[in-house]
Structures are given as structure tokens and as C-alpha cells.
PDB file of N, CA and C in Angstrom:
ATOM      1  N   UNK A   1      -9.382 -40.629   3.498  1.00  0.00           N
ATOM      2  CA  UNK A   1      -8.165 -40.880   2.745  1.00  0.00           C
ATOM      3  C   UNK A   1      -8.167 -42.326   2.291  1.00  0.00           C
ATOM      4  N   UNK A   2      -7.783 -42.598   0.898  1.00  0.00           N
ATOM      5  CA  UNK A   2      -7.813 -44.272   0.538  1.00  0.00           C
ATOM      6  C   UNK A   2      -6.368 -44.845   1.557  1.00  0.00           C
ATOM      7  N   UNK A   3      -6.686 -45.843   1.588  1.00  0.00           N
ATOM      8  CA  UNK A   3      -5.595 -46.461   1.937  1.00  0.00           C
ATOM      9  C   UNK A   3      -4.141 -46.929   1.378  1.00  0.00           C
ATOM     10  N   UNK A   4      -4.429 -47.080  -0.097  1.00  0.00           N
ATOM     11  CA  UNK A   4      -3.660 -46.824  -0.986  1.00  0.00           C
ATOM     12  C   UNK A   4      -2.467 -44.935  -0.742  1.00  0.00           C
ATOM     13  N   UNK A   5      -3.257 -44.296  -0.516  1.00  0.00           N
ATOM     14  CA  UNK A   5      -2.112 -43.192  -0.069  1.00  0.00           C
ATOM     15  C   UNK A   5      -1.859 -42.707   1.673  1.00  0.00           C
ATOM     16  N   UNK A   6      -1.057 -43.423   2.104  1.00  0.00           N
ATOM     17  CA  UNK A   6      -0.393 -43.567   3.455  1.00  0.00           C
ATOM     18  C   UNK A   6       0.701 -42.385   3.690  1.00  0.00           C
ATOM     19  N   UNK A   7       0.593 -41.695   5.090  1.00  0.00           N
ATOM     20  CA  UNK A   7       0.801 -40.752   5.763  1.00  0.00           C
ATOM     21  C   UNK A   7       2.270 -41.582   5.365  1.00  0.00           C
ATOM     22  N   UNK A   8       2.534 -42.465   5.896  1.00  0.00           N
ATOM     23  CA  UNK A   8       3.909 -42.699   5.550  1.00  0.00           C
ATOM     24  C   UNK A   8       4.905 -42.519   3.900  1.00  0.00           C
ATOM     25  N   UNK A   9       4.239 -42.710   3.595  1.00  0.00           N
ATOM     26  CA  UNK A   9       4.416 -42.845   1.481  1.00  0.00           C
ATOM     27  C   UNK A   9       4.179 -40.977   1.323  1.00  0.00           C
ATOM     28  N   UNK A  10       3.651 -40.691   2.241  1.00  0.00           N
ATOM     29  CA  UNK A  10       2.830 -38.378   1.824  1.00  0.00           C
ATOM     30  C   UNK A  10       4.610 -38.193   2.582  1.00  0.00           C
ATOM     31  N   UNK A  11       4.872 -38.751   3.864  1.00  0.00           N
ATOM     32  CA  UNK A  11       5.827 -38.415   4.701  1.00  0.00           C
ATOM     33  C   UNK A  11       7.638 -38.942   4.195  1.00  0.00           C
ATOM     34  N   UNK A  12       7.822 -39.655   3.033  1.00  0.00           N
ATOM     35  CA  UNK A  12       8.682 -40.444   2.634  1.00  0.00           C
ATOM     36  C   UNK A  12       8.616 -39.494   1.370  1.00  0.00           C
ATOM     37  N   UNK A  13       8.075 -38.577   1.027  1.00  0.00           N
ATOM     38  CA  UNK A  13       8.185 -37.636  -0.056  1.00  0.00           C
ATOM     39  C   UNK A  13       8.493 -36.559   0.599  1.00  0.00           C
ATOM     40  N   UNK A  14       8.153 -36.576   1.654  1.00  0.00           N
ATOM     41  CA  UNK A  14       8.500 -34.825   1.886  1.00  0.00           C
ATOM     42  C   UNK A  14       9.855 -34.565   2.787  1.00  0.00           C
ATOM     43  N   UNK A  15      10.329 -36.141   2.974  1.00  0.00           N
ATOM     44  CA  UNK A  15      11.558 -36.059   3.765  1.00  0.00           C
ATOM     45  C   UNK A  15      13.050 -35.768   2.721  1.00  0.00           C
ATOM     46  N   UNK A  16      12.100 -36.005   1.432  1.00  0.00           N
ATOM     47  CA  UNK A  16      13.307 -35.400   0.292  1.00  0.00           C
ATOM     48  C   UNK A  16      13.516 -34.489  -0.274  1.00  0.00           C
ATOM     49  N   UNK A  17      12.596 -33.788   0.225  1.00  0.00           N
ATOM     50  CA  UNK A  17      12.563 -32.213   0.085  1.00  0.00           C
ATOM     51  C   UNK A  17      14.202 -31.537   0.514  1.00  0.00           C
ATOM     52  N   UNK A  18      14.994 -31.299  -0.136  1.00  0.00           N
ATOM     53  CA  UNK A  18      16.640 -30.252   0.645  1.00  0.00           C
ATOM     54  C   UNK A  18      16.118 -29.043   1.187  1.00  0.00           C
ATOM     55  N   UNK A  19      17.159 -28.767   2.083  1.00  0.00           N
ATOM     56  CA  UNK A  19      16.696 -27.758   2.666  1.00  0.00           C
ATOM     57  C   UNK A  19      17.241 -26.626   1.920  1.00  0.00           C
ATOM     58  N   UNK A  20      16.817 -25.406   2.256  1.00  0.00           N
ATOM     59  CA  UNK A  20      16.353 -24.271   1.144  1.00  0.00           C
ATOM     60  C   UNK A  20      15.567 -24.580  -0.037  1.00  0.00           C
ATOM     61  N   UNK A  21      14.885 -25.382  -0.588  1.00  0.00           N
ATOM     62  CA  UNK A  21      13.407 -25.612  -1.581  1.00  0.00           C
ATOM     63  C   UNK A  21      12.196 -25.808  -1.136  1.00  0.00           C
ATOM     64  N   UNK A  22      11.508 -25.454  -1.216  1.00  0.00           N
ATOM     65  CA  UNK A  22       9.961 -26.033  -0.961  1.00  0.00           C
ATOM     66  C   UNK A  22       9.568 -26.660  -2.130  1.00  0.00           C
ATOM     67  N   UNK A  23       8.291 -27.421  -1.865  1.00  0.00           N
ATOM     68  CA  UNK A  23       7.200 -27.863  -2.738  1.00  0.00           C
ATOM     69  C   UNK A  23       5.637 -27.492  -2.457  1.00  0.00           C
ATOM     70  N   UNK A  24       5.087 -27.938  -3.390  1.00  0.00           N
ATOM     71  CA  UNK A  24       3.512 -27.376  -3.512  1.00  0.00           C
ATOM     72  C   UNK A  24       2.740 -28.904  -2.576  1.00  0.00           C
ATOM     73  N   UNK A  25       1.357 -28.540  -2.099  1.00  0.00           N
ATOM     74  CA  UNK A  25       0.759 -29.803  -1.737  1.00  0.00           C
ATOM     75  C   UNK A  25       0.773 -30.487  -2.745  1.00  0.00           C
ATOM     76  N   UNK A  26       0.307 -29.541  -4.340  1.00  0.00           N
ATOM     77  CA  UNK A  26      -0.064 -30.815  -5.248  1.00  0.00           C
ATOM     78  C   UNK A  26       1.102 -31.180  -5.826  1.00  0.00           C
ATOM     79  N   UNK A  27       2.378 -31.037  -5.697  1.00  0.00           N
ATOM     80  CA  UNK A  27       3.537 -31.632  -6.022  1.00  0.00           C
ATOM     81  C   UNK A  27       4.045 -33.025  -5.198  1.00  0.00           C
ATOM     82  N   UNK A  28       3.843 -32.941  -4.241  1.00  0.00           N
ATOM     83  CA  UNK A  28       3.786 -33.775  -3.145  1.00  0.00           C
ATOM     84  C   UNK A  28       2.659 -35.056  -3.505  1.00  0.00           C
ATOM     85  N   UNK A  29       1.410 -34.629  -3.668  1.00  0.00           N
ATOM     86  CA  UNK A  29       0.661 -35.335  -4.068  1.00  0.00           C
ATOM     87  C   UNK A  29       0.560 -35.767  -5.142  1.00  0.00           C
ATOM     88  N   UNK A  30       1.385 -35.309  -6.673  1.00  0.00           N
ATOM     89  CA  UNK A  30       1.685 -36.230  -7.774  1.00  0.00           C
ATOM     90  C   UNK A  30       2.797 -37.339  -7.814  1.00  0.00           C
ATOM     91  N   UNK A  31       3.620 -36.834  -6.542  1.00  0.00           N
ATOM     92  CA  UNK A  31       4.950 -37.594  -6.695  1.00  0.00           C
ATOM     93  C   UNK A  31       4.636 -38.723  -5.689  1.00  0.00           C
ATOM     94  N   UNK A  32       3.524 -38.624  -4.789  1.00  0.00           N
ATOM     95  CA  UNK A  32       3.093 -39.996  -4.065  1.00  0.00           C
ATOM     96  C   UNK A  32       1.871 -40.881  -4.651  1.00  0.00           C
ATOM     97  N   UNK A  33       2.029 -40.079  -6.282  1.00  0.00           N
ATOM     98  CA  UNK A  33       0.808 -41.037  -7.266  1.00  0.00           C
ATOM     99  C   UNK A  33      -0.293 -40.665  -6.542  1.00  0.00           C
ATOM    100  N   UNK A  34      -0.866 -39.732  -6.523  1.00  0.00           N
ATOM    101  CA  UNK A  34      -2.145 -39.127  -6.279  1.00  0.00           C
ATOM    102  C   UNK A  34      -2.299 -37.877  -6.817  1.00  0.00           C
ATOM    103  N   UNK A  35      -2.380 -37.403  -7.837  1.00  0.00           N
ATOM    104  CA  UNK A  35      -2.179 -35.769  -8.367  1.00  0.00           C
ATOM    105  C   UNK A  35      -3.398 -34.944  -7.681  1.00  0.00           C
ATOM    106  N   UNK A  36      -4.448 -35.686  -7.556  1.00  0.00           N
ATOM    107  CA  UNK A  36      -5.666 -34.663  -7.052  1.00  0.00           C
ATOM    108  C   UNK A  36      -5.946 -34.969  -5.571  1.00  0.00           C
ATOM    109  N   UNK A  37      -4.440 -35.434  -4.815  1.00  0.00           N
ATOM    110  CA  UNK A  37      -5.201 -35.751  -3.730  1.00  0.00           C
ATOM    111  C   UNK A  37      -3.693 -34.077  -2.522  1.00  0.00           C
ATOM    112  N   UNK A  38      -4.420 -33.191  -2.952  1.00  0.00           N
ATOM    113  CA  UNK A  38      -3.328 -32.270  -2.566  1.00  0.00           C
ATOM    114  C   UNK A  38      -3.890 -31.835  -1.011  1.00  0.00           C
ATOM    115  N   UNK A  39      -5.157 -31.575  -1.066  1.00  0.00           N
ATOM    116  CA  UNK A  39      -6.041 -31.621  -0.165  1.00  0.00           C
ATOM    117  C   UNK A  39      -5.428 -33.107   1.550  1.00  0.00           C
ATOM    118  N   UNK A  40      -5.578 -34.182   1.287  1.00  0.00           N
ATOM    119  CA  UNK A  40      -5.126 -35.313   1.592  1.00  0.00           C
ATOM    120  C   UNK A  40      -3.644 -34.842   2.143  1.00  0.00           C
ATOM    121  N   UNK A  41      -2.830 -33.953   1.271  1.00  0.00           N
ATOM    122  CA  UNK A  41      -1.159 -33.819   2.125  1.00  0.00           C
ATOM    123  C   UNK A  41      -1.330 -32.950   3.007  1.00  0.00           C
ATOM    124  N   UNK A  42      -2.210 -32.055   3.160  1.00  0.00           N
ATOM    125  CA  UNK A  42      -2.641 -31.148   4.547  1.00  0.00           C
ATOM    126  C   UNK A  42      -3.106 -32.057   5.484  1.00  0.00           C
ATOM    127  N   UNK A  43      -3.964 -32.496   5.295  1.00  0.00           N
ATOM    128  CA  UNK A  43      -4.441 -33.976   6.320  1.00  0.00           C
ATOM    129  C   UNK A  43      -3.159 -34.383   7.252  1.00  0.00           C
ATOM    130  N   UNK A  44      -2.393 -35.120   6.104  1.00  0.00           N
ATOM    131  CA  UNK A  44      -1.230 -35.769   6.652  1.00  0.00           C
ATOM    132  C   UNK A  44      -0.596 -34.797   7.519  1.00  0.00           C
ATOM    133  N   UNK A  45      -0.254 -33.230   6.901  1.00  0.00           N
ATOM    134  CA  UNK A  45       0.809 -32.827   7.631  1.00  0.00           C
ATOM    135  C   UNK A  45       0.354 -32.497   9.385  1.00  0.00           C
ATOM    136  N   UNK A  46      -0.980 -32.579   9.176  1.00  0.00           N
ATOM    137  CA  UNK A  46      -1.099 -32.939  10.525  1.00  0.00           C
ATOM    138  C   UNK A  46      -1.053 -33.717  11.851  1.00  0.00           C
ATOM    139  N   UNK A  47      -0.343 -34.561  11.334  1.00  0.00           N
ATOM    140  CA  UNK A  47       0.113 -35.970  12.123  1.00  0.00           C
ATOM    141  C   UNK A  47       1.387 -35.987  11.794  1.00  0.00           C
ATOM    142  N   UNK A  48       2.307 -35.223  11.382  1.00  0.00           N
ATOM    143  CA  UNK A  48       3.583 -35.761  11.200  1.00  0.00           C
ATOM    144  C   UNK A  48       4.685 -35.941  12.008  1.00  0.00           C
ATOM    145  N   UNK A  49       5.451 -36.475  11.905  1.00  0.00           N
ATOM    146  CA  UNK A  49       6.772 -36.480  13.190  1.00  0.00           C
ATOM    147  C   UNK A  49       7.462 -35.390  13.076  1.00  0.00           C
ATOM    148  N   UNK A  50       7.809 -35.463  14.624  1.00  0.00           N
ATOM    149  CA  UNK A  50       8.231 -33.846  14.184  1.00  0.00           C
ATOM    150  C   UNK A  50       9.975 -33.613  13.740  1.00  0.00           C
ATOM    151  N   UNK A  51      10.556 -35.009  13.615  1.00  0.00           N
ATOM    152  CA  UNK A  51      11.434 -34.821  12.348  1.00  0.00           C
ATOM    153  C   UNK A  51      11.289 -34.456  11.140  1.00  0.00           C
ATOM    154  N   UNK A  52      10.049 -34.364  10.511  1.00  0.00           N
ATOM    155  CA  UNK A  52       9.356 -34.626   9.183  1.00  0.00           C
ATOM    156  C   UNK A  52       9.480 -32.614   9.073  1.00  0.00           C
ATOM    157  N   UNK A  53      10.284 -32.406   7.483  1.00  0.00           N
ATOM    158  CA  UNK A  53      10.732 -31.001   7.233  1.00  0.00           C
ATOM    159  C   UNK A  53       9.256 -30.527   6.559  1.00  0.00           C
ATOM    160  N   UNK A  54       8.021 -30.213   7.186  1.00  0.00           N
ATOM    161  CA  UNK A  54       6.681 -30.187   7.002  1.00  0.00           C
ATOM    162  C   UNK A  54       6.863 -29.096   6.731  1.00  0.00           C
ATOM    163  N   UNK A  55       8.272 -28.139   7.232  1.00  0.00           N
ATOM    164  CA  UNK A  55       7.952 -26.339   6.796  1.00  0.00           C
ATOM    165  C   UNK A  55       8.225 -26.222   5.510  1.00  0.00           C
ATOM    166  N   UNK A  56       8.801 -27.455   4.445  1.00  0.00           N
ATOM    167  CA  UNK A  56       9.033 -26.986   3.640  1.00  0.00           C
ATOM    168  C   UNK A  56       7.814 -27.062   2.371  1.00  0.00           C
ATOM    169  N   UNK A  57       6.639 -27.324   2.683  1.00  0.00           N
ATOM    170  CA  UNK A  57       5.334 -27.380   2.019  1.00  0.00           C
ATOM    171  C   UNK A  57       4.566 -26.382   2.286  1.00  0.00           C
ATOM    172  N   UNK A  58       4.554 -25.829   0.935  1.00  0.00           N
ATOM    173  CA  UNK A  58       3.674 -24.921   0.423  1.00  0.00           C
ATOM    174  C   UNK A  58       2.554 -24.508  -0.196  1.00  0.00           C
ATOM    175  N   UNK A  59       1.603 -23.715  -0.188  1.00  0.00           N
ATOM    176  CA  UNK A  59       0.724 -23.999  -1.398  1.00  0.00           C
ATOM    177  C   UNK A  59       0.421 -23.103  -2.678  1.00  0.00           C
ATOM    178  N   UNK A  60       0.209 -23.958  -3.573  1.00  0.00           N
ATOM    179  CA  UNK A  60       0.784 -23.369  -4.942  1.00  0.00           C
ATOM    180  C   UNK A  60       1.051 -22.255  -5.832  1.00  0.00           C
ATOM    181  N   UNK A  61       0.165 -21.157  -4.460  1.00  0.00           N
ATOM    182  CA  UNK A  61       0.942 -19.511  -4.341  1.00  0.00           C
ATOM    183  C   UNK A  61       1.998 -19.472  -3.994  1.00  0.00           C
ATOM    184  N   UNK A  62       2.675 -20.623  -3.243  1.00  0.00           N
ATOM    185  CA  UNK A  62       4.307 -19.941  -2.657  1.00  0.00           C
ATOM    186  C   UNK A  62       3.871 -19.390  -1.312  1.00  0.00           C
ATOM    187  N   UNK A  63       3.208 -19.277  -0.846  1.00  0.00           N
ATOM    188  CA  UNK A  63       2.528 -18.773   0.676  1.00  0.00           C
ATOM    189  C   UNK A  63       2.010 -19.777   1.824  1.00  0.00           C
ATOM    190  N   UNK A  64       2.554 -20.038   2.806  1.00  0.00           N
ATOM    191  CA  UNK A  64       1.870 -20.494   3.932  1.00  0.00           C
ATOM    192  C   UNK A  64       0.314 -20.397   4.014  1.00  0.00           C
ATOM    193  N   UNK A  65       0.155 -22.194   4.230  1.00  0.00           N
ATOM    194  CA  UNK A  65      -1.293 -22.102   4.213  1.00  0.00           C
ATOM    195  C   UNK A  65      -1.885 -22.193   5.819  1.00  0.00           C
ATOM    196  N   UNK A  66      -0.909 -22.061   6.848  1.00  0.00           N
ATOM    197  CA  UNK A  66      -1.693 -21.486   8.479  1.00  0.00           C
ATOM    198  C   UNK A  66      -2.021 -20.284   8.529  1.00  0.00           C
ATOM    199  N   UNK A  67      -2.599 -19.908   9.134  1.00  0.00           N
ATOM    200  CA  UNK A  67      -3.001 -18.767   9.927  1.00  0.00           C
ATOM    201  C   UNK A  67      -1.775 -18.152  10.068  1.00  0.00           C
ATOM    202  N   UNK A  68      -2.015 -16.301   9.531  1.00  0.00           N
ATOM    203  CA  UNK A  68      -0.868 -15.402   9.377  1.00  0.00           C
ATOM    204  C   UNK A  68       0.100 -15.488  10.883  1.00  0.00           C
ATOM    205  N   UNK A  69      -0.946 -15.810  11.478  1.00  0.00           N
ATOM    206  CA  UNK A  69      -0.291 -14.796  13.133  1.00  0.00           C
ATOM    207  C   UNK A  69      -0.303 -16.266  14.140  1.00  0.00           C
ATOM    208  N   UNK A  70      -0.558 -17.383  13.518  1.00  0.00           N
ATOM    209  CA  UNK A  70       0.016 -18.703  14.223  1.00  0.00           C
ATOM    210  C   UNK A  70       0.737 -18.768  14.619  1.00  0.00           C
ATOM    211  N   UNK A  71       1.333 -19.742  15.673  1.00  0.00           N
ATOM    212  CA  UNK A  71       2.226 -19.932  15.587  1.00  0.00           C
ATOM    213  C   UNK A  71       3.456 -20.911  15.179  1.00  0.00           C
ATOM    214  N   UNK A  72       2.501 -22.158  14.799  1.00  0.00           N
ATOM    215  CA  UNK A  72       2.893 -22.915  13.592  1.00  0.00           C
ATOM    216  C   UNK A  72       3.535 -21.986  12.117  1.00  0.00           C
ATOM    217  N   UNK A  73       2.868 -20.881  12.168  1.00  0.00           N
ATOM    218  CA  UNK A  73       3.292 -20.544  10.645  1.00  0.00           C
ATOM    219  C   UNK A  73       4.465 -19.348  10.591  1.00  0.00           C
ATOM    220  N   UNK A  74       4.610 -19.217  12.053  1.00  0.00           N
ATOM    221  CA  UNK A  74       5.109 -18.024  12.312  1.00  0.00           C
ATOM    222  C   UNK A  74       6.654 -19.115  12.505  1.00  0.00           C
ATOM    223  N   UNK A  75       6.508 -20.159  13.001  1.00  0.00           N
ATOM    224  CA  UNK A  75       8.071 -21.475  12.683  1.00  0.00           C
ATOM    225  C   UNK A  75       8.317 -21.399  11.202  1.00  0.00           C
ATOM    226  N   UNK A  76       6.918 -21.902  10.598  1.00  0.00           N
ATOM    227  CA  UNK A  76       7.415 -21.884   9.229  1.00  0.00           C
ATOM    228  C   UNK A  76       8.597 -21.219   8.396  1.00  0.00           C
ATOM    229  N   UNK A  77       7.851 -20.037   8.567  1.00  0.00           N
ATOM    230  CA  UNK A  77       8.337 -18.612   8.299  1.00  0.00           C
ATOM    231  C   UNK A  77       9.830 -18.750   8.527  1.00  0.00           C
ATOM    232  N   UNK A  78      10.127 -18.906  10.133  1.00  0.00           N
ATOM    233  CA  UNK A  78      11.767 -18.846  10.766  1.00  0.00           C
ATOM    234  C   UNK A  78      12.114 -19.912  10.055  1.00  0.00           C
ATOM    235  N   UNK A  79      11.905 -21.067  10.219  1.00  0.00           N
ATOM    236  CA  UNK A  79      12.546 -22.540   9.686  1.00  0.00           C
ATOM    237  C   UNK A  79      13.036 -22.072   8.131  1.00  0.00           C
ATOM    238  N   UNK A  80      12.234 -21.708   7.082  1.00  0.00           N
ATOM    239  CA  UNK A  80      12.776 -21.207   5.821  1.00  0.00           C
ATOM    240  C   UNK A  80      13.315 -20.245   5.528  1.00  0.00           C
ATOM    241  N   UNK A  81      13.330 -19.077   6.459  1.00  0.00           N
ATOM    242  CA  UNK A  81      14.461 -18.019   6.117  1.00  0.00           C
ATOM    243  C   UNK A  81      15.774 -18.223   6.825  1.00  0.00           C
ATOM    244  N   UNK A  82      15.666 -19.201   7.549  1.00  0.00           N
ATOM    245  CA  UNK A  82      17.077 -19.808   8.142  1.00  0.00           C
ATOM    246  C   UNK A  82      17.532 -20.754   7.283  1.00  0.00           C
ATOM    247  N   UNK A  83      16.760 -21.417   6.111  1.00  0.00           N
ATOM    248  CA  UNK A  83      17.448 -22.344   5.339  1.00  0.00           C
ATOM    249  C   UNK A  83      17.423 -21.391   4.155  1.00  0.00           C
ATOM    250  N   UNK A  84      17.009 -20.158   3.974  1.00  0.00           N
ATOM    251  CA  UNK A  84      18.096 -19.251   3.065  1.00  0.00           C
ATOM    252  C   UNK A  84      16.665 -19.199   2.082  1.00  0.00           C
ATOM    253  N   UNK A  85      15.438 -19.232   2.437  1.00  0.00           N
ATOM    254  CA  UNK A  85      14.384 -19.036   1.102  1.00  0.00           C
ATOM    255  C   UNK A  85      13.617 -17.592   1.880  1.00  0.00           C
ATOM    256  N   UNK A  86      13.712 -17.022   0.474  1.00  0.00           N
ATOM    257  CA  UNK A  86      13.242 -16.096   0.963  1.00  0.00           C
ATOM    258  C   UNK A  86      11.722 -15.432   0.628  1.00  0.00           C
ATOM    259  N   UNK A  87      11.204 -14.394   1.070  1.00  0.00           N
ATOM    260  CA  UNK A  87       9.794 -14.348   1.266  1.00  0.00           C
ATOM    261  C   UNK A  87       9.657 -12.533   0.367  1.00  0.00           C
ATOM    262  N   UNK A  88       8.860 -13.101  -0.421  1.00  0.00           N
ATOM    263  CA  UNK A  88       8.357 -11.397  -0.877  1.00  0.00           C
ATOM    264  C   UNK A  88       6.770 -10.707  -1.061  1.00  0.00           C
ATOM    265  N   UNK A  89       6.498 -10.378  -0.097  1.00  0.00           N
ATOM    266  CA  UNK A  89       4.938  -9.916  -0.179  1.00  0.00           C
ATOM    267  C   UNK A  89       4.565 -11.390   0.844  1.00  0.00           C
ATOM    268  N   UNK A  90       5.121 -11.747   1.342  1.00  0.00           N
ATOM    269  CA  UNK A  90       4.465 -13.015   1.970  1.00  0.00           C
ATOM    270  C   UNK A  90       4.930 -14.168   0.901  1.00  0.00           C
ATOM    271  N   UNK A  91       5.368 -14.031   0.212  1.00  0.00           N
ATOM    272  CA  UNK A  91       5.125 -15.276  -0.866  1.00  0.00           C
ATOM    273  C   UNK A  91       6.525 -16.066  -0.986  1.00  0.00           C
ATOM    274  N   UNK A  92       6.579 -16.905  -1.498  1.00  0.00           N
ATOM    275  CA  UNK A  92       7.706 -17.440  -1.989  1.00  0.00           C
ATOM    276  C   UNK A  92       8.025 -17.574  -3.672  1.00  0.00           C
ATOM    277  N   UNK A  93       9.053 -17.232  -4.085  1.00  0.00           N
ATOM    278  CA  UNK A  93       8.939 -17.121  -5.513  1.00  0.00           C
ATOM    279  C   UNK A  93       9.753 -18.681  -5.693  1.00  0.00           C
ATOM    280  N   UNK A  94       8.451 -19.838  -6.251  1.00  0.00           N
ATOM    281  CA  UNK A  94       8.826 -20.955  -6.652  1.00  0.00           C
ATOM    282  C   UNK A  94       9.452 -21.384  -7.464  1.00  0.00           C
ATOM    283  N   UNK A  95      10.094 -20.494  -8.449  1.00  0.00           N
ATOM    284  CA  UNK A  95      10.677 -20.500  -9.676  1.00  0.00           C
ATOM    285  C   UNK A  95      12.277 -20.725  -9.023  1.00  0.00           C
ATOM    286  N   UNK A  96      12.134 -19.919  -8.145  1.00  0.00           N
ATOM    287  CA  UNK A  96      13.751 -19.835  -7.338  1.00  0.00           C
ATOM    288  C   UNK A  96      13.791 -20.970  -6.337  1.00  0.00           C
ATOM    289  N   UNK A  97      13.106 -21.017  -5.648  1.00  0.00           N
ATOM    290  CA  UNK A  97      12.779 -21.795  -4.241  1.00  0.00           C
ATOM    291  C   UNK A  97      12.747 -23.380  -4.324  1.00  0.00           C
ATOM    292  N   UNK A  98      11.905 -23.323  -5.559  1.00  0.00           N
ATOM    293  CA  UNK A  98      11.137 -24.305  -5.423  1.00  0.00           C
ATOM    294  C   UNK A  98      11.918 -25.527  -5.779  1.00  0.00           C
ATOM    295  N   UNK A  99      11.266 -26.994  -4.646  1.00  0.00           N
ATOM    296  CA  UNK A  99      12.087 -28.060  -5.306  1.00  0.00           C
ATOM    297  C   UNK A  99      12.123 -29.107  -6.986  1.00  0.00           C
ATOM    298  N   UNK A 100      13.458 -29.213  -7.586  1.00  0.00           N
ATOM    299  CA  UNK A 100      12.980 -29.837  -8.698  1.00  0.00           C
ATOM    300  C   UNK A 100      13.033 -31.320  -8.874  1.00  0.00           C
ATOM    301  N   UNK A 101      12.060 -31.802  -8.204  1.00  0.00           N
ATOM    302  CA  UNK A 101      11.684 -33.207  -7.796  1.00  0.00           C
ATOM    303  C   UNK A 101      12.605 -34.088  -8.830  1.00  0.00           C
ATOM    304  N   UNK A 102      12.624 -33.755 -10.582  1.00  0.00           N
ATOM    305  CA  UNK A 102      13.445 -34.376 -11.323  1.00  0.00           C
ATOM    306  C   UNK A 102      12.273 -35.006 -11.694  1.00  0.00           C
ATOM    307  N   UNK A 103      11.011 -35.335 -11.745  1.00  0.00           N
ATOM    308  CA  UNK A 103       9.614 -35.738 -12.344  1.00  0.00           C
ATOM    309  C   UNK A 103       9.344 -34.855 -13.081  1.00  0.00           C
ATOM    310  N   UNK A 104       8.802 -35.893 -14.488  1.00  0.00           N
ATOM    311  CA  UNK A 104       7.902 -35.042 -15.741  1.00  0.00           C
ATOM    312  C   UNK A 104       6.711 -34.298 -14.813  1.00  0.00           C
ATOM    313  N   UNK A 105       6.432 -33.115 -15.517  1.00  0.00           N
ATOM    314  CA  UNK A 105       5.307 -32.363 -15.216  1.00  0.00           C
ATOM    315  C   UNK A 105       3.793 -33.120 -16.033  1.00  0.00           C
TER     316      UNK A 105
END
């Protein structure tokens, strides 16, 4: 990871995530000025505090990227249908869900 993009600066984006929206890794990663570093916000979310709303990152199917039968993903899962997003085929429909950062595409 450059040093230029810090777990803290990946973690200071995703704490603005509201609850009921998700975002994509690579949304996360354009809005911390890294567009191709989406790869890099999985990294991070592995060190995060566990204040840090990490369930609400997605990847750019709208689907949890742990392991189906985890149990990290199996929180996920609870954490967002308790904040009211809901799941179809496994997926999340981002159109509805999804957060609108208020950044040009």
C-alpha cells in the first residue's frame, strides 16, 4: 500500500457511510483519491476498529465479498438488514441502497 493512502484516510471515508446505504470498494477508493486502489480498501478493512461501519462495504455486485457461511459475513448480512437494506438473490440492489457520496462520477 503507498503511503500516501492511509488506513486512516480508507477509515475516515467509510465512517460516513449512514446507516441503511452501502458503498462499493471502488467508491471508497475514488473518494480517498485512489480510484484503482479498490483492492487496497479490503486490505484496510482488515485492520479496522471495530467502531468502523465496515458492514457497510460492498463489492460492486452489491454482494458480500466473505465467505457465504462466515461468520464475519453472516454479521454483515444481520448488521444491514437491521439498518433496513435489503438483500435479493444475495445481492444488494445499489440503485436503492446505495450511498450517494454527493461526488462527480
Amino acid at each position: 500500500m503507498t503511503s500516501s493512502l492511509s488506513h486512516e484516510h480508507i477509515f475516515a471515508v467509510i465512517r460516513r457511510i449512514p446507516p441503511g446505504r452501502v458503498a462499493t470498494y471502488g467508491q471508497i477508493a475514488r473518494l480517498a483519491g485512489h480510484p484503482r486502489a479498490a483492492r487496497q480498501i479490503g486490505y484496510a478493512l482488515h485492520r479496522c476498529p471495530p467502531s468502523l461501519p465496515w458492514h457497510r462495504v460492498l463489492n460492486a455486485r452489491g454482494r458480500i465479498s466473505l465467505p457465504a457461511d462466515s461468520t464475519s459475513a453472516l454479521t454483515q448480512r444481520r448488521r444491514l438488514i437491521e439498518e433496513g437494506v435489503t438483500f435479493i438473490g444475495g445481492r444488494v440492489d445499489l440503485a436503492c441502497h446505495g450511498w450517494d457520496d454527493g461526488a462527480p462520477d
